[in-house]
N, C-alpha and C. Protein backbone atom coordinates (compact mmCIF):
# COMPACT_ATOMS: atom_id res chain seq x y z
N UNK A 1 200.17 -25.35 179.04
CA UNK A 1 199.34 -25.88 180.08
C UNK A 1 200.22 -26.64 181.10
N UNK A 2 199.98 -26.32 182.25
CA UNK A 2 200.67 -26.85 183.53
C UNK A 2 200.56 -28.54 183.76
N UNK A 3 201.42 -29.19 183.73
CA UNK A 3 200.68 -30.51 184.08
C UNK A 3 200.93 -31.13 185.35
N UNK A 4 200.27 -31.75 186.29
CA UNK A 4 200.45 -32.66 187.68
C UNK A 4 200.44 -33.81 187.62
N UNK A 5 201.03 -34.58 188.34
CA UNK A 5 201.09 -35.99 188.27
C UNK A 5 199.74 -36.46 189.49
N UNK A 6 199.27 -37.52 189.45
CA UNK A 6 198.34 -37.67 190.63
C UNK A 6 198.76 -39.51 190.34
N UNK A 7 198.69 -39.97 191.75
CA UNK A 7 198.56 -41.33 191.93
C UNK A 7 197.54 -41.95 192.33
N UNK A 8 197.56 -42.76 191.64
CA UNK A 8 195.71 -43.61 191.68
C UNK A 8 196.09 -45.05 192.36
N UNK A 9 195.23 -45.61 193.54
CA UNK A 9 195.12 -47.06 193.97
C UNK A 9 194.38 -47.79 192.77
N UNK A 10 195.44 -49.03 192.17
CA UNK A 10 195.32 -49.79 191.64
C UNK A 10 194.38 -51.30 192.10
N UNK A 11 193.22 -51.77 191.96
CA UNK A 11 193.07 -53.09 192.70
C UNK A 11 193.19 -53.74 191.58
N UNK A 12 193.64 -55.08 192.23
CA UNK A 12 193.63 -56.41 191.07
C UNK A 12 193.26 -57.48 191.61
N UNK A 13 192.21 -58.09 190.79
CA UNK A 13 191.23 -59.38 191.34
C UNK A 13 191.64 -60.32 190.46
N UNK A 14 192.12 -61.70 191.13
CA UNK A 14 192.01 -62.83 190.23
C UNK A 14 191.12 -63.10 189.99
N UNK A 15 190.59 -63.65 188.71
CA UNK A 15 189.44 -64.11 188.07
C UNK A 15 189.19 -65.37 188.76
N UNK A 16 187.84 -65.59 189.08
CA UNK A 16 187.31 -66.96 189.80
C UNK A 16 186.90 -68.02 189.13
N UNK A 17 186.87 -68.12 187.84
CA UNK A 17 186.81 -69.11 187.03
C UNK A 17 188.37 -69.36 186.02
N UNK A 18 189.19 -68.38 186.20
CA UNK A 18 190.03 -68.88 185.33
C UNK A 18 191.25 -69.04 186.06
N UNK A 19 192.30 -69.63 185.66
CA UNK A 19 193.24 -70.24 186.16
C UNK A 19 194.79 -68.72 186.66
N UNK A 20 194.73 -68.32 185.16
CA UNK A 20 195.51 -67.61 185.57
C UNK A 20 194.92 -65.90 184.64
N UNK A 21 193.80 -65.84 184.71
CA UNK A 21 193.52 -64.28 184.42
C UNK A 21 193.63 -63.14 185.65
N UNK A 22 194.03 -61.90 185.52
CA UNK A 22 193.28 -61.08 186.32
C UNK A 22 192.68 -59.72 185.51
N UNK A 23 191.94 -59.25 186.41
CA UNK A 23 191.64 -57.90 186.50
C UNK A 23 192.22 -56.68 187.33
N UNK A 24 192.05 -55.44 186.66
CA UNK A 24 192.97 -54.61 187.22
C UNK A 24 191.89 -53.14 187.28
N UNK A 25 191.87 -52.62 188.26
CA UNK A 25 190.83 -51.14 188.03
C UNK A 25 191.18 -50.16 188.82
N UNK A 26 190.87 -48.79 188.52
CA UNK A 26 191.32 -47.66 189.41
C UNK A 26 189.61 -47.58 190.29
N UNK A 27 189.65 -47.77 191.74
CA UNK A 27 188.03 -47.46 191.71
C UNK A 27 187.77 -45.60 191.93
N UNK A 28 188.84 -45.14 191.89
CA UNK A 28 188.11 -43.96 191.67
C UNK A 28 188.11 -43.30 190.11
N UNK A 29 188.07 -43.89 189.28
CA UNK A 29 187.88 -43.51 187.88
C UNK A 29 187.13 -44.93 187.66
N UNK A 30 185.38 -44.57 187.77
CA UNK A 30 184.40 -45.63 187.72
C UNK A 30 184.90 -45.85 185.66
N UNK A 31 185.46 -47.30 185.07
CA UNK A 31 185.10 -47.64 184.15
C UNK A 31 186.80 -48.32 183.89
N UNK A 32 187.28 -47.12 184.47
CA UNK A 32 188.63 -47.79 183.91
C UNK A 32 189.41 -48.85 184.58
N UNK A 33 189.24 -49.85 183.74
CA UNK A 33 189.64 -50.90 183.61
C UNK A 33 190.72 -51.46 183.16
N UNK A 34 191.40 -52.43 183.23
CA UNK A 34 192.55 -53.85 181.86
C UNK A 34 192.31 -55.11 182.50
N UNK A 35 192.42 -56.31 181.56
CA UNK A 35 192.49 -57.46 181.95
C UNK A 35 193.94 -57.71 181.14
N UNK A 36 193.96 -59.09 181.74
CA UNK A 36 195.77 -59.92 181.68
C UNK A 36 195.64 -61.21 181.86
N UNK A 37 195.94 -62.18 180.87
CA UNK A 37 196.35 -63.57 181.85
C UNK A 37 197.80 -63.74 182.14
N UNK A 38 198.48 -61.92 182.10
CA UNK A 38 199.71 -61.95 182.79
C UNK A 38 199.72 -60.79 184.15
N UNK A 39 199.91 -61.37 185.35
CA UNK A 39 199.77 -60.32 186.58
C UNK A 39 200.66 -59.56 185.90
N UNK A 40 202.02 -59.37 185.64
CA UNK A 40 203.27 -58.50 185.83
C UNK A 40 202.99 -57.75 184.78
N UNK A 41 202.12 -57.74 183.41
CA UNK A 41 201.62 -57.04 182.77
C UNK A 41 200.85 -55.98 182.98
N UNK A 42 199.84 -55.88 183.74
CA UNK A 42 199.08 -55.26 184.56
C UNK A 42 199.40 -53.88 184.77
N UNK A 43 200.58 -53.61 185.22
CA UNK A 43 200.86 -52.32 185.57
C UNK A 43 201.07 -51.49 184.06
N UNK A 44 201.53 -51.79 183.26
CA UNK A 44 201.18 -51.52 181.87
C UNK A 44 200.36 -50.76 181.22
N UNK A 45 200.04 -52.17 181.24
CA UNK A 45 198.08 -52.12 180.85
C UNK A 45 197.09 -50.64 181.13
N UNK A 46 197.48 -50.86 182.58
CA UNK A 46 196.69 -50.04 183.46
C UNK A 46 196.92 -48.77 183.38
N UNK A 47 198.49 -48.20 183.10
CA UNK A 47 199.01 -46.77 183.05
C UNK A 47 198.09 -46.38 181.87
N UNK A 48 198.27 -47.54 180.74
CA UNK A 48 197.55 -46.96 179.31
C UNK A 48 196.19 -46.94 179.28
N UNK A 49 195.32 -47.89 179.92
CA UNK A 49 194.25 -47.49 180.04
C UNK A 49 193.67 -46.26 180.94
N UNK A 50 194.53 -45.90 181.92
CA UNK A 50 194.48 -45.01 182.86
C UNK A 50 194.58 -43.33 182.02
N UNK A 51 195.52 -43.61 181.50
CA UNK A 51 195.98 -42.54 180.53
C UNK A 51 194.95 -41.77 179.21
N UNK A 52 194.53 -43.40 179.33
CA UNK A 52 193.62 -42.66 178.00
C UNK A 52 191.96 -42.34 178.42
N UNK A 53 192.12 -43.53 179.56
CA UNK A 53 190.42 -43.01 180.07
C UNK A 53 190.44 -41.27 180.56
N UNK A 54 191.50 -40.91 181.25
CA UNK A 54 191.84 -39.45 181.85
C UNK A 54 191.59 -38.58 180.94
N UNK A 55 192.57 -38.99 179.63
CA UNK A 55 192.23 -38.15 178.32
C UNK A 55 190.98 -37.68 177.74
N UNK A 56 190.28 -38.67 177.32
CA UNK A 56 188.95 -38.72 177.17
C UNK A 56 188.07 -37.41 178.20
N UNK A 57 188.78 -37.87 179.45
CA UNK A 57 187.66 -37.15 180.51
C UNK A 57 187.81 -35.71 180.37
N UNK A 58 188.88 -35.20 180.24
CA UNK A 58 189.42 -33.88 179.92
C UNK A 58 188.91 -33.40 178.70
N UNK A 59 188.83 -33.98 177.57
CA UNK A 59 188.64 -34.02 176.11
C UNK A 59 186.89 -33.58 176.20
N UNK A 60 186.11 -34.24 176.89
CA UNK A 60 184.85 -34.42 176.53
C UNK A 60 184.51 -33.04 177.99
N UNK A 61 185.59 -32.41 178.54
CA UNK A 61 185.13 -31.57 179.58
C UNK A 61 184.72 -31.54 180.84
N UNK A 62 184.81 -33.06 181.32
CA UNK A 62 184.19 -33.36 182.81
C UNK A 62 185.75 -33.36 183.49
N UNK A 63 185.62 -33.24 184.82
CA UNK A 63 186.57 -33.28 186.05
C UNK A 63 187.53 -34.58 186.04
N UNK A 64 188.43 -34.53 186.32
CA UNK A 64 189.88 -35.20 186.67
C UNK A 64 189.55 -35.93 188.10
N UNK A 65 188.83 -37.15 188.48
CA UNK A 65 188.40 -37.27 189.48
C UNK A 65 190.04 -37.59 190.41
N UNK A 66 189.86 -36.62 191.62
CA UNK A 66 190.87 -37.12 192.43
C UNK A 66 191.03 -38.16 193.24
N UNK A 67 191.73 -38.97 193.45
CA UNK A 67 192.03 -39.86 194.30
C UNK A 67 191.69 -39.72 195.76
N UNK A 68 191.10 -40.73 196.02
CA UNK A 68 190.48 -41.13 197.49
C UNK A 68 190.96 -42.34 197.81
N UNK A 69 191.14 -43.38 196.82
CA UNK A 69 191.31 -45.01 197.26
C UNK A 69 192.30 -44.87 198.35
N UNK A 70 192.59 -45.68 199.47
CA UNK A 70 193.62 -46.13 199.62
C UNK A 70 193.43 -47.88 200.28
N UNK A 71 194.69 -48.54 200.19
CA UNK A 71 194.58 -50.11 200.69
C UNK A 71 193.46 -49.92 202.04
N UNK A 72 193.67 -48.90 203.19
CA UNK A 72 192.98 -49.26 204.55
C UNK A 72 191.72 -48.81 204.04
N UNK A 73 191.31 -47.79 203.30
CA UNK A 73 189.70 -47.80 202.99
C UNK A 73 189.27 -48.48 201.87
N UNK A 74 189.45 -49.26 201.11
CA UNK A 74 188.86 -49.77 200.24
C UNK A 74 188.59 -51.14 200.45
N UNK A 75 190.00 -52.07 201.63
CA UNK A 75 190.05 -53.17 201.51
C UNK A 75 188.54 -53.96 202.36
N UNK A 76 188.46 -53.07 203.35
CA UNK A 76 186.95 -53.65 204.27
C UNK A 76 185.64 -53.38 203.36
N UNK A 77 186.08 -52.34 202.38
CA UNK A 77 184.60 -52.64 201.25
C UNK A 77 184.56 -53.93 200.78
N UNK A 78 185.76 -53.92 200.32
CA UNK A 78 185.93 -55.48 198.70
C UNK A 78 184.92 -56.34 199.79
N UNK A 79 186.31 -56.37 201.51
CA UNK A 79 185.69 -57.89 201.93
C UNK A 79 184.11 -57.98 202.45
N UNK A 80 183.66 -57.03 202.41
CA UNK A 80 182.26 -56.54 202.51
C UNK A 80 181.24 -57.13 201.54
N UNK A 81 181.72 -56.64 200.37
CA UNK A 81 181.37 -57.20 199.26
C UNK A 81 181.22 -58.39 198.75
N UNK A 82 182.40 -59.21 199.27
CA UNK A 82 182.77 -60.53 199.26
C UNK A 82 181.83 -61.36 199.70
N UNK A 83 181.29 -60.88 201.48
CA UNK A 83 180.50 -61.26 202.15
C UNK A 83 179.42 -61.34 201.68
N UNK A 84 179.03 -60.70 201.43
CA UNK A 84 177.69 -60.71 201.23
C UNK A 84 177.11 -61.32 199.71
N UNK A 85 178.10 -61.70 198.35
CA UNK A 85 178.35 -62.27 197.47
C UNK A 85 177.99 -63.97 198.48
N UNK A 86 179.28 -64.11 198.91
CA UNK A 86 179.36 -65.40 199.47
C UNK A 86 177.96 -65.87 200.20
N UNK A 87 177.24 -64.56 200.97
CA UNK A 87 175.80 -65.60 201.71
C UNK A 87 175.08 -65.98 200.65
N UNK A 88 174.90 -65.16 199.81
CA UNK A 88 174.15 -64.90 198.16
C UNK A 88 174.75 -66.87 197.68
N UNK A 89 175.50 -67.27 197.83
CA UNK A 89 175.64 -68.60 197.21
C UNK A 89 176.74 -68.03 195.74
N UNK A 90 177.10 -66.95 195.45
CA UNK A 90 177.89 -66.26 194.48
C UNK A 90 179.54 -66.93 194.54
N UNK A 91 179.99 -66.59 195.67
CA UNK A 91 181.15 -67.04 195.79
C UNK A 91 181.31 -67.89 197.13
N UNK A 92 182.33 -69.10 197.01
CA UNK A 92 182.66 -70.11 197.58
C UNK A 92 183.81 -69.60 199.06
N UNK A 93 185.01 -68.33 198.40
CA UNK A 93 185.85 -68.07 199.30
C UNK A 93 185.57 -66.67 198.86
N UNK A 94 186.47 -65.61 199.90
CA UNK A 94 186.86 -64.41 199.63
C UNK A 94 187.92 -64.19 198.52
N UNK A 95 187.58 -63.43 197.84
CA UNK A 95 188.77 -63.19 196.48
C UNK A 95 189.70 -62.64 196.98
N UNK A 96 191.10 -62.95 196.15
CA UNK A 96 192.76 -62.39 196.54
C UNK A 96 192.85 -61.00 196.32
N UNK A 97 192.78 -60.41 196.79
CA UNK A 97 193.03 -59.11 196.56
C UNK A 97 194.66 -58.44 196.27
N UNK A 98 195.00 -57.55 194.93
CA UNK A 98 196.59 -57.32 194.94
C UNK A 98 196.41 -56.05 194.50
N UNK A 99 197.28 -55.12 195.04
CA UNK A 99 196.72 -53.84 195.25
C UNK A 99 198.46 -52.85 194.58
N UNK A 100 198.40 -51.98 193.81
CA UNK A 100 199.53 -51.06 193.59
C UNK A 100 199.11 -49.92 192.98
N UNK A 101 200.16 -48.78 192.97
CA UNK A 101 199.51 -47.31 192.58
C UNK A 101 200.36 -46.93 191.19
N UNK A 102 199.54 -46.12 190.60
CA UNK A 102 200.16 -45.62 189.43
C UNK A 102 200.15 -44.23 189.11
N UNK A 103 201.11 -43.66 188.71
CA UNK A 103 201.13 -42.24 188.58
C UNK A 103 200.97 -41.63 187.46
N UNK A 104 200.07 -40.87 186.98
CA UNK A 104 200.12 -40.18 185.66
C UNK A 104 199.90 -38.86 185.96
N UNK A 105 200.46 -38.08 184.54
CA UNK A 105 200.39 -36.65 184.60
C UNK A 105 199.20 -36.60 183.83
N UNK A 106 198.62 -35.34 184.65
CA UNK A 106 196.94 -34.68 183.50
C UNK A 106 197.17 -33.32 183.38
């Protein structure tokens, strides 16, 4: 079997209640996720969770979703999101946004 590499936009949100957690997600693979209360861990994390959520997807027969994210289209969603959190009384500021890509073969 032939394999391709594809690169996925990574976002990472600091957690708003904790000091030093984050979160890390591919948004075009809705689920896959890692958390860290180490940023530099993250990229890690993320290949393996990335890796195995992919697996799964192949395994159980559904599509290899391709990549769409990138920093200029995703970032006016988050702060979108943000906004409208924030009129909601939800959040106080806009969250930090930290953004990197990861490559795996499927």
């Amino acid at each position: 079997m032939i394999k391709r590499k594809i690169r996925y936009l990574v976002v990472v949100e600091k957690e708003r209640d904790e000091e030093t957690a984050f979160t890390a997600y591919v948004p075009d693979v809705p689920g896959c996720y890692t958390c860290s209360d180490k940023k530099d861990a993250l990229p890690r994390l993320m290949k393996e969770a990335l890796e195995g959520h992919l697996a799964l997807l192949k395994e159980d027969g559904d599509p290899i979703p391709e990549p769409q994210a990138t920093i200029e289209n995703i970032l006016p969603k988050l702060r979108k999101e943000d906004e409208i959190l924030m009129q909601q009384g939800v959040l106080d500021t806009q969250v930090d946004y930290d953004f990197f890509y990861i490559e795996v073969e499927v």
